[in-house]
Protein backbone atom coordinates (compact mmCIF):
# COMPACT_ATOMS: atom_id res chain seq x y z
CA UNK A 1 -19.20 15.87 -17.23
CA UNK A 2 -16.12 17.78 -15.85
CA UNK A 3 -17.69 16.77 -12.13
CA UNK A 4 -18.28 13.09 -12.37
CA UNK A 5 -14.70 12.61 -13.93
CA UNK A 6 -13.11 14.41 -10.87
CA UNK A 7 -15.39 12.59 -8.22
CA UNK A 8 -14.61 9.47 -10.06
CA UNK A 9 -11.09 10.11 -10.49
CA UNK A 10 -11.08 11.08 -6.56
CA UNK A 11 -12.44 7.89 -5.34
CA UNK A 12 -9.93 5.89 -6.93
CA UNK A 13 -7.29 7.84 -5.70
CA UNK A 14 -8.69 8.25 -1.60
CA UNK A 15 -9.07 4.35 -1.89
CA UNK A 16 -5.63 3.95 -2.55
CA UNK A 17 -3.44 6.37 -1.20
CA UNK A 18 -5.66 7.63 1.47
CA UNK A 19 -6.25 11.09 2.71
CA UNK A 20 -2.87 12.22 3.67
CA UNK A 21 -1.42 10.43 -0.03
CA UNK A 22 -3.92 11.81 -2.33
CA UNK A 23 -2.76 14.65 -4.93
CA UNK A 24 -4.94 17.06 -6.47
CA UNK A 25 -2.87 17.61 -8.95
CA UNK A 26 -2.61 13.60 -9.85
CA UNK A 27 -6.97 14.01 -9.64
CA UNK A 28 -6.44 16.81 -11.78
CA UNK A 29 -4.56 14.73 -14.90
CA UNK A 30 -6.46 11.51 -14.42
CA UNK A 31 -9.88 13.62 -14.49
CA UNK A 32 -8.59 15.62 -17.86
CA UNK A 33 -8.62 18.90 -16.49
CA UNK A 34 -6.75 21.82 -15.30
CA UNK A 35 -6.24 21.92 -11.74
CA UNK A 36 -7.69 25.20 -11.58
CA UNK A 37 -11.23 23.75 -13.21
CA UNK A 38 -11.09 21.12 -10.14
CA UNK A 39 -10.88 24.06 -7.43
CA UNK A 40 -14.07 25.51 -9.53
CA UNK A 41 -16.00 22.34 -8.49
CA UNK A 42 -13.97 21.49 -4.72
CA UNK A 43 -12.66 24.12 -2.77
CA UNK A 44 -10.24 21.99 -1.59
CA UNK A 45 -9.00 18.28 -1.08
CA UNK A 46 -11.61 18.02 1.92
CA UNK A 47 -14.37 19.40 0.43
CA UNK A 48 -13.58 16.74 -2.44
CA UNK A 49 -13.34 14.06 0.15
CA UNK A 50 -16.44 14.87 1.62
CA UNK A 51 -18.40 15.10 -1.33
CA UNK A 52 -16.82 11.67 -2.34
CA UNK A 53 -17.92 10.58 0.87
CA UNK A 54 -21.51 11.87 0.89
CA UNK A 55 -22.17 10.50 -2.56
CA UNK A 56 -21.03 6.78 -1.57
CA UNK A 57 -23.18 6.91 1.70
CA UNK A 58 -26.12 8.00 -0.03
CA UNK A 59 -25.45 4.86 -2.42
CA UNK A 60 -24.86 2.78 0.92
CA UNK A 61 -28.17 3.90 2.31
CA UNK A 62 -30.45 3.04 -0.91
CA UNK A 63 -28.90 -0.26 -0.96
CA UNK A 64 -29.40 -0.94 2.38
CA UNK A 65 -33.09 0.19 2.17
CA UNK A 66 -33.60 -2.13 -0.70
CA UNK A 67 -32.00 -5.02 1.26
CA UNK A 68 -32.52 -4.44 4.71
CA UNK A 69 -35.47 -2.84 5.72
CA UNK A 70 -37.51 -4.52 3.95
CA UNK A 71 -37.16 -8.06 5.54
CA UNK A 72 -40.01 -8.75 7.48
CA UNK A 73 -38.60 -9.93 10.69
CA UNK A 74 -37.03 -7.70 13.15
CA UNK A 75 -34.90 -9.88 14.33
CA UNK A 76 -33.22 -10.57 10.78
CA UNK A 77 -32.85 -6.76 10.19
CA UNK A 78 -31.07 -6.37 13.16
CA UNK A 79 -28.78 -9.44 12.11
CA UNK A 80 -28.68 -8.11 8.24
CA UNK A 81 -27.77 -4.97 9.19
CA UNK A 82 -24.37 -6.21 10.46
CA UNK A 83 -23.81 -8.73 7.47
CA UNK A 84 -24.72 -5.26 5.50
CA UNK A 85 -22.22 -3.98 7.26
CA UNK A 86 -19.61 -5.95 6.17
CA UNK A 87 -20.62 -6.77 2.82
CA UNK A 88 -20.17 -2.63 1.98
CA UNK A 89 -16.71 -2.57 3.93
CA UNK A 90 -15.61 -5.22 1.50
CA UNK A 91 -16.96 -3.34 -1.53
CA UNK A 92 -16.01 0.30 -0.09
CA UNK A 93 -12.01 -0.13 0.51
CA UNK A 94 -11.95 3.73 0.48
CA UNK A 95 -13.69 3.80 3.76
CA UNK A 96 -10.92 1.07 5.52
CA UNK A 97 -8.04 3.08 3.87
CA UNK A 98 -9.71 6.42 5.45
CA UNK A 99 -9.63 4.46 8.65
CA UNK A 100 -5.98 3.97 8.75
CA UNK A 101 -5.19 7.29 8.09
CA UNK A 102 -7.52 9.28 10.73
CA UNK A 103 -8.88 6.60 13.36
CA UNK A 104 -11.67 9.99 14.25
CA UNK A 105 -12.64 10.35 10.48
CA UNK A 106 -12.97 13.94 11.15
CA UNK A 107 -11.99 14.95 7.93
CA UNK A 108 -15.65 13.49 6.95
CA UNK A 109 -17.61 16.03 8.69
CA UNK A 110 -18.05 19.26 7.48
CA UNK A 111 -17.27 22.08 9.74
CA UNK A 112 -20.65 23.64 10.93
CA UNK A 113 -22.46 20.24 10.35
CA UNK A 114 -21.55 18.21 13.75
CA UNK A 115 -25.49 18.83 14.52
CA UNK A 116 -26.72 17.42 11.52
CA UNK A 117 -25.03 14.71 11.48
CA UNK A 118 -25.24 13.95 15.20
CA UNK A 119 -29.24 13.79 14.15
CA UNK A 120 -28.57 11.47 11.67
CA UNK A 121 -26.98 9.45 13.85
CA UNK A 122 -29.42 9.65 16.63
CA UNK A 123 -32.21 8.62 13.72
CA UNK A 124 -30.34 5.86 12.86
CA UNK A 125 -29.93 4.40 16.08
CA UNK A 126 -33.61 5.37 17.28
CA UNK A 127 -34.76 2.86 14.21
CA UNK A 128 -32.78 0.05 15.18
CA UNK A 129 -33.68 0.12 18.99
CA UNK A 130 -37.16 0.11 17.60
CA UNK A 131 -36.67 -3.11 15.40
CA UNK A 132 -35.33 -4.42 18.55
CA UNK A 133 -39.03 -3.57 20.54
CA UNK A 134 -40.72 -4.75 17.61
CA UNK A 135 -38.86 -7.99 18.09
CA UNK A 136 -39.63 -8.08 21.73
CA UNK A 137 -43.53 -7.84 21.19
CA UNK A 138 -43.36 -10.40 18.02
CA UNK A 139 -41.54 -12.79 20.20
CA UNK A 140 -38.59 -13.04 18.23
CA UNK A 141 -35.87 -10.83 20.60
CA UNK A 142 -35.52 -11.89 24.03
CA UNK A 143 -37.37 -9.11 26.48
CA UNK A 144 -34.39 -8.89 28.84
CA UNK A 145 -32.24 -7.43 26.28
CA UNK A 146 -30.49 -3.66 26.22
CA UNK A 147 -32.57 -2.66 23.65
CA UNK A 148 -30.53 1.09 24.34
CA UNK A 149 -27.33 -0.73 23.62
CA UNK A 150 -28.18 -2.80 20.48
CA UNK A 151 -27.31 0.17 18.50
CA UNK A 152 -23.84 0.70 19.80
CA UNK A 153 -23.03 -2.70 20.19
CA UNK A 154 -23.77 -2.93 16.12
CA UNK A 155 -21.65 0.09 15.88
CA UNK A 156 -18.33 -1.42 17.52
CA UNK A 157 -18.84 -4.55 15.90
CA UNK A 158 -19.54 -2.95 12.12
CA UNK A 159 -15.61 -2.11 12.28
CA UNK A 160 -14.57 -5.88 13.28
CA UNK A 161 -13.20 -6.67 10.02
CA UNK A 162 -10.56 -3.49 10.32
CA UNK A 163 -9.12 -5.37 12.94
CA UNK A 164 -8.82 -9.02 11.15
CA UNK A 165 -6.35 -7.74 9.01
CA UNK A 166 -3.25 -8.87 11.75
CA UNK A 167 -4.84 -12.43 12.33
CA UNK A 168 -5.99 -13.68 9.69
CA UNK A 169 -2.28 -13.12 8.66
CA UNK A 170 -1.18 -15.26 11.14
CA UNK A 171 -2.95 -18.21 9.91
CA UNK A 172 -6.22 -19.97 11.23
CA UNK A 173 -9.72 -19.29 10.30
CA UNK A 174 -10.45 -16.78 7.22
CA UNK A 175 -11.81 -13.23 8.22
CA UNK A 176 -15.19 -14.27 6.00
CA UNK A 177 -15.30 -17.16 8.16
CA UNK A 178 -14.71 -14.50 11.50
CA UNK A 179 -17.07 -12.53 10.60
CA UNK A 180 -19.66 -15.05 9.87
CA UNK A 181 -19.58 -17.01 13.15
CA UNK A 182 -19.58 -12.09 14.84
CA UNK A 183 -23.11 -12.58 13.17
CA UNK A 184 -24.12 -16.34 14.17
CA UNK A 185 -23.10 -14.85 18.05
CA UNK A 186 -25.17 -11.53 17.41
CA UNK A 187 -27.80 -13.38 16.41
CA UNK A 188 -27.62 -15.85 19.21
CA UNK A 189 -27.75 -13.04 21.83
CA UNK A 190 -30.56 -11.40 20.83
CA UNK A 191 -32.85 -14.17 19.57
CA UNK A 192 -35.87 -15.80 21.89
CA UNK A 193 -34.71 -19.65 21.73
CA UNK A 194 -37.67 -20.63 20.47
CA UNK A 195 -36.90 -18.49 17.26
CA UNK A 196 -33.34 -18.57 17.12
CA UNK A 197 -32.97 -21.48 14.25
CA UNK A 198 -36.25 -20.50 12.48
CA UNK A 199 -35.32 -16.65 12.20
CA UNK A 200 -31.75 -17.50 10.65
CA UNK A 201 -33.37 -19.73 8.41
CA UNK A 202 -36.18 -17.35 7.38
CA UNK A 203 -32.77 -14.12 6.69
CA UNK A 204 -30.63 -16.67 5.09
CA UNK A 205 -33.69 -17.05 2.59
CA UNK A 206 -35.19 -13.44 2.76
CA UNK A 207 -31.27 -12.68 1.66
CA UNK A 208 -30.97 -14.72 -1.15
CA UNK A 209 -33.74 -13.49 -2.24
CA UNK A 210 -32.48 -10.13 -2.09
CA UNK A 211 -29.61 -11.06 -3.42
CA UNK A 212 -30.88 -12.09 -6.81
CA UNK A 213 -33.08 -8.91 -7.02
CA UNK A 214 -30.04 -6.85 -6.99
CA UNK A 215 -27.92 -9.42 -9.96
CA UNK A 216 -31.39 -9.44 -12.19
CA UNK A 217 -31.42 -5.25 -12.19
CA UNK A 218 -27.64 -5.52 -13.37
């Protein structure tokens, strides 16, 4: 199908030479088609992007329901939605590539659909803050925590490994190691101490299992 091959062939190209480095007409050849087919499908290199874009977040999202919200302890989907976080950054270079290019990702949005996605955004962080009251009432969150800042503070610290890049190079302690010891802290800030060790124990686990759920459907 003339689509896939150009969505496929755009991927590949986004991930490695970025917005600004990306030819349609390189898309074009690698796809097998005139470039005048690919304008049939994309209006242009941003709508291409985009739909690139939108197809690999709704991929993000299934896998993340699959993984995530389904754990049974609040605390632990708070916790796994960070380790989510970075576990798709590793396997979505496009999206660190992107970065580098246009800090505001504004190319991403669609003109006319700031609202829409503003809602989406607004959903997303409404579910987290309430894993983080479910926590509270379980016992597993501690009740003096920002419960309205939980979902920001997992937004600023989703992008942490974008910023490894310049020390790990410098020697020291690996960025998987980093970013291990961003989740052990996370954790440790938002857990009750009388759950802290038993929730980790009971996500490590719930993970794993998870884990080899998604290698036996391969």
């Amino acid at each position: 199908m003339r689509r896939r091959r150009i969505l496929d062939a755009a991927k590949r190209s986004f991930t490695a030479y970025g917005m600004k480095g990306t030819s349609l007409d390189a898309i074009a050849s690698e796809a097998g088609c005139a470039k005048g087919a690919l304008y049939l499908e994309f209006a242009d290199k941003e709508a291409l992007l985009q739909a690139v874009v939108a197809e690999t977040f709704a991929a993000i999202k299934a896998r993340f329901e699959a993984e995530v919200a389904v754990l049974p302890s609040p605390l632990g989907r708070l916790v796994e939605t960070l380790r989510f976080a970075y576990r798709q950054f590793a396997a979505e270079p496009m999206f660190g590539k992107l970065m580098r290019d246009d800090p505001d990702l504004r190319v991403l949005v669609p003109a006319g659909s700031e609202a829409e996605v503003r809602r989406a955004a607004e959903a997303q962080a409404a579910q987290l803050r309430g894993w983080v009251d479910d926590g509270i009432r379980r016992g597993e969150i501690r009740p003096d925590v920002d419960r309205d800042a939980i979902p920001m503070v997992i937004g600023v610290l989703r992008f942490a490994p974008e910023h490894l890049a310049l020390a790990t190079s410098l020697g020291g302690v690996s960025g998987e190691r980093t970013l291990g010891a961003v989740v052990d802290l996370f954790r440790a800030g938002l857990a009750a101490p009388q759950h802290a060790g038993r929730t980790k124990a009971a996500t490590t686990s719930a993970t794993r299992r998870a884990t080899k759920v998604r290698r036996s459907k391969r």
